[in-house]
C-alpha atoms as a PDB file:
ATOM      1  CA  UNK A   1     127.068  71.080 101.238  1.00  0.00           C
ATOM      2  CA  UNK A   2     128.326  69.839 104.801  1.00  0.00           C
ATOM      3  CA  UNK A   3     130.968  67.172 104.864  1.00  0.00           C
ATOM      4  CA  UNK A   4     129.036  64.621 106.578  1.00  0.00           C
ATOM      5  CA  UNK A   5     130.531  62.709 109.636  1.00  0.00           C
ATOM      6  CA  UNK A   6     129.868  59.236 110.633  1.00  0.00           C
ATOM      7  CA  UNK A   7     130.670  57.526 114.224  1.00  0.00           C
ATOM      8  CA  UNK A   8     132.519  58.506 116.873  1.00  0.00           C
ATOM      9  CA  UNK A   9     133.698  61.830 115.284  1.00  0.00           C
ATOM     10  CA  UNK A  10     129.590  62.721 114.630  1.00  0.00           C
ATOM     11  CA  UNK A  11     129.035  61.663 118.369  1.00  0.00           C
ATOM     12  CA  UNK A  12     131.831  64.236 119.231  1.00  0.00           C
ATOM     13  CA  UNK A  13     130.760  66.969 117.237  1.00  0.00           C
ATOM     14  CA  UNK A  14     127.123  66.445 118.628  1.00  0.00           C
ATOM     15  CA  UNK A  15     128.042  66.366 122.195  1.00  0.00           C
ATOM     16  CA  UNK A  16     130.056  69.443 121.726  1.00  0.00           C
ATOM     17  CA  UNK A  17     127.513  71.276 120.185  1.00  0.00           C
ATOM     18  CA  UNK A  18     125.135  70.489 122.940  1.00  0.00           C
ATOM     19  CA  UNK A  19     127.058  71.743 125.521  1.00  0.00           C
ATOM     20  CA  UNK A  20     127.310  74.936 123.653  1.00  0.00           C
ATOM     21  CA  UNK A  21     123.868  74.544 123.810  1.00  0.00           C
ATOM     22  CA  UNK A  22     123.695  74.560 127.242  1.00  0.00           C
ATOM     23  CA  UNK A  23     126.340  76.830 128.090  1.00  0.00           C
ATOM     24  CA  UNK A  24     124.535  79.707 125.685  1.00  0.00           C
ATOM     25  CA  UNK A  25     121.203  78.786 126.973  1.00  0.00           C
ATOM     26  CA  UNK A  26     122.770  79.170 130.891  1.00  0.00           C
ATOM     27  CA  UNK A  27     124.207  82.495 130.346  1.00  0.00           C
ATOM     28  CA  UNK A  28     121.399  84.195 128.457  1.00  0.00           C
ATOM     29  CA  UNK A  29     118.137  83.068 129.607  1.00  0.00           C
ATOM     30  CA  UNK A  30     117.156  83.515 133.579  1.00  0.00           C
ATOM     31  CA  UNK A  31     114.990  81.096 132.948  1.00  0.00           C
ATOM     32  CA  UNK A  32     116.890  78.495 132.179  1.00  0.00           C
ATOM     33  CA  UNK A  33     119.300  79.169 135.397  1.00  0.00           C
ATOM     34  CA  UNK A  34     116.724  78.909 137.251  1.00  0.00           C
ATOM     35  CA  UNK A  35     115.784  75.304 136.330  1.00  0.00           C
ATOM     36  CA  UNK A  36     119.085  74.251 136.488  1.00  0.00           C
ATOM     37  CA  UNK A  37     119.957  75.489 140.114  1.00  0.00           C
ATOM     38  CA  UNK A  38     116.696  73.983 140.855  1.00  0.00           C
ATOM     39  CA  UNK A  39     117.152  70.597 139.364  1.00  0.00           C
ATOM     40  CA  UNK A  40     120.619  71.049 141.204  1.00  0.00           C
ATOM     41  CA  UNK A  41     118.866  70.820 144.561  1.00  0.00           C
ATOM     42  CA  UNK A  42     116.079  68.872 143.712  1.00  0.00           C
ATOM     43  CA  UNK A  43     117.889  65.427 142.201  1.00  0.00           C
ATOM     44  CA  UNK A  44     119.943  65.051 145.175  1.00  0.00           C
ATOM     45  CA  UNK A  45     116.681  65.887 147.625  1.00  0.00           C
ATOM     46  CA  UNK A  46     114.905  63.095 145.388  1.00  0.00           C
ATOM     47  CA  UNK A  47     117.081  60.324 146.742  1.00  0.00           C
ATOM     48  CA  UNK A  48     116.731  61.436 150.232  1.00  0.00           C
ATOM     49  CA  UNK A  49     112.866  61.615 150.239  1.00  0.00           C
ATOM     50  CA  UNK A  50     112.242  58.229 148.882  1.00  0.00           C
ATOM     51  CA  UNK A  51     113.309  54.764 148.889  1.00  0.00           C
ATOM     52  CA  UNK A  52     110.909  53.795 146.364  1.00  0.00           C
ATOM     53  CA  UNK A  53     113.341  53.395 142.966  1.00  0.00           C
ATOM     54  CA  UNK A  54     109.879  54.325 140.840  1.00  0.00           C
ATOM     55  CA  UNK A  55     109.056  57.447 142.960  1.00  0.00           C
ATOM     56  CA  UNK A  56     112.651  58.199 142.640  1.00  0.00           C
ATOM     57  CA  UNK A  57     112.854  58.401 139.044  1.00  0.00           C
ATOM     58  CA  UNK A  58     109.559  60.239 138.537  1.00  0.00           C
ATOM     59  CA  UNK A  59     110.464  62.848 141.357  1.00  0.00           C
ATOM     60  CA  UNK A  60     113.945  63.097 139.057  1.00  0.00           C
ATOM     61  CA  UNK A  61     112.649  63.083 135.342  1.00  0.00           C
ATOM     62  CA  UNK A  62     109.984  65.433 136.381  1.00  0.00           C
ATOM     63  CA  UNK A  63     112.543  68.014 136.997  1.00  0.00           C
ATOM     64  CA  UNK A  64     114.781  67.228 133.861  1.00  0.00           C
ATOM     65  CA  UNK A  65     111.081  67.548 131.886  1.00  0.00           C
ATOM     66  CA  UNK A  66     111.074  71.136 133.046  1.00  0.00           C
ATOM     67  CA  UNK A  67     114.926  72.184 132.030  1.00  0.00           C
ATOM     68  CA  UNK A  68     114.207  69.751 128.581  1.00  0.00           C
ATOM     69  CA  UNK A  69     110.736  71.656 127.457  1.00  0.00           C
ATOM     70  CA  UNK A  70     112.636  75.089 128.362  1.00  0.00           C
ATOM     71  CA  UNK A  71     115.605  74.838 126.479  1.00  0.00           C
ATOM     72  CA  UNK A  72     113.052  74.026 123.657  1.00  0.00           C
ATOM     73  CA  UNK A  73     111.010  77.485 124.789  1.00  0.00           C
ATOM     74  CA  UNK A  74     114.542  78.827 124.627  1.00  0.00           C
ATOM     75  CA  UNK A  75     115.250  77.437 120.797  1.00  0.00           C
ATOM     76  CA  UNK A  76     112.137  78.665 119.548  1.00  0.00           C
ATOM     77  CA  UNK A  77     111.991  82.403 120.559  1.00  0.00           C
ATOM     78  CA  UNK A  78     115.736  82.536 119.255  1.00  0.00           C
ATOM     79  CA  UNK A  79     113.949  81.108 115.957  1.00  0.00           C
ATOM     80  CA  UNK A  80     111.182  83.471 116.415  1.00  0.00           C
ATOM     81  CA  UNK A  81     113.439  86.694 117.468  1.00  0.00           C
ATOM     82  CA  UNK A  82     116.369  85.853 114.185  1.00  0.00           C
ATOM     83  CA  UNK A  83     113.160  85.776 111.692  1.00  0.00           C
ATOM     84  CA  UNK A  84     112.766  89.543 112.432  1.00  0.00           C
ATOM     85  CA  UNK A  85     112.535  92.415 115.065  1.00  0.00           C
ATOM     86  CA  UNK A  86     108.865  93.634 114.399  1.00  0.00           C
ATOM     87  CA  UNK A  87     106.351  92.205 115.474  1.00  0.00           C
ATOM     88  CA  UNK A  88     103.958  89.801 114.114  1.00  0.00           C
ATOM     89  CA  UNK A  89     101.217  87.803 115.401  1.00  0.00           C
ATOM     90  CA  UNK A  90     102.208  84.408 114.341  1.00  0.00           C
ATOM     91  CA  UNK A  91     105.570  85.448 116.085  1.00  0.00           C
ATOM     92  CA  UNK A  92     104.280  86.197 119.077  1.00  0.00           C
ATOM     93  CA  UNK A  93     102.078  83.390 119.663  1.00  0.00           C
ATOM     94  CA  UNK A  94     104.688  80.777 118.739  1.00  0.00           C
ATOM     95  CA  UNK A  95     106.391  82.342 122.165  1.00  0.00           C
ATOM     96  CA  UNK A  96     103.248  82.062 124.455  1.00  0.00           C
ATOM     97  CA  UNK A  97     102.909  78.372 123.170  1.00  0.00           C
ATOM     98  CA  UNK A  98     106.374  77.618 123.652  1.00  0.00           C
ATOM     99  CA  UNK A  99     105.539  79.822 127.558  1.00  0.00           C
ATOM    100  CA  UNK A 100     102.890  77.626 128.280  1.00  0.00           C
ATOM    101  CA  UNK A 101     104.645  74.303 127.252  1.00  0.00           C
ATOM    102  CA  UNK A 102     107.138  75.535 130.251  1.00  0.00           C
ATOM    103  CA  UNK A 103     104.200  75.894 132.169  1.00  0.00           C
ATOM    104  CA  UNK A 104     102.427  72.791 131.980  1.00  0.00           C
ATOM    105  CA  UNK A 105     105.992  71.259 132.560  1.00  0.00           C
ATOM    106  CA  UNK A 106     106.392  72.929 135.791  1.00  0.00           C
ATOM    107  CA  UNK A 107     102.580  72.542 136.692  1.00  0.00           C
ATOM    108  CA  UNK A 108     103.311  68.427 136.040  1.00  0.00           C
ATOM    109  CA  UNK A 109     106.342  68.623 137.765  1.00  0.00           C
ATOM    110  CA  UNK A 110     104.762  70.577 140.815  1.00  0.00           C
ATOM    111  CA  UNK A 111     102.195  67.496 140.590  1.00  0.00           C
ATOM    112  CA  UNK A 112     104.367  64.726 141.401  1.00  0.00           C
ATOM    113  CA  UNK A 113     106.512  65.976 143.696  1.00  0.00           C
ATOM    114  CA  UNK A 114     103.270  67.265 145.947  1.00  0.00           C
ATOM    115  CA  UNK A 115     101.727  63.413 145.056  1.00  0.00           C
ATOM    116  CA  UNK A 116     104.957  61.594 146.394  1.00  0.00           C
ATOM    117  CA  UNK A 117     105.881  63.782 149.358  1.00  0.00           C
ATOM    118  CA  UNK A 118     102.352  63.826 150.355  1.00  0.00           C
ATOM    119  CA  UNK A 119     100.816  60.689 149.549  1.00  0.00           C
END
């Protein structure tokens, strides 16, 4: 059994293992690259297209939704791919679910960012 931690040690050990998170997730998935050089283009751009605080924040957490819901696609085919090498149908469904959760990310994210520049 794990030697739990409490406090400001737990909150330590948590943030560190999320950056390994991220760092693991950067340098083995294009994917996830991708998001990130995009949501380092697109915050910034969000403050400079709008004023509006509220459009601001939705043009910003639209593109954090997509890198969130990826590194989630990202957990779950590591899941899928550490079960087993063959394949299996449940397997490979799990991945096209966790695909098309990306998808409807970046489809949603696509949405308000058209809706604000636009309208």
């Amino acid at each position: 059994m794990r030697n739990p931690t409490t406090g400001v040690k737990r909150l330590v050990n948590a943030t560190v293992n999320s950056a390994n998170g991220i760092r693991r997730a950067f340098s083995s998935e294009q994917a996830v690259r991708q998001e990130i050089y995009l949501a380092v283009v697109a915050i910034p751009l969000a403050f400079f297209l709008t004023a509006d605080t509220v459009e601001r924040v939705l043009l910003v957490v639209s593109v954090i939704l997509v890198l969130l819901v990826e590194l989630l696609n990202t957990a779950v085919e590591y899941t899928v791919d550490r079960i087993g090498p063959e394949y299996h149908e449940l397997s490979g469904i799990a991945k096209d679910i966790g695909s098309a959760a990306v998808l409807i990310s970046l489809c949603l994210a696509a949405f308000v960012w058209i809706m604000i520049i636009l309208f």
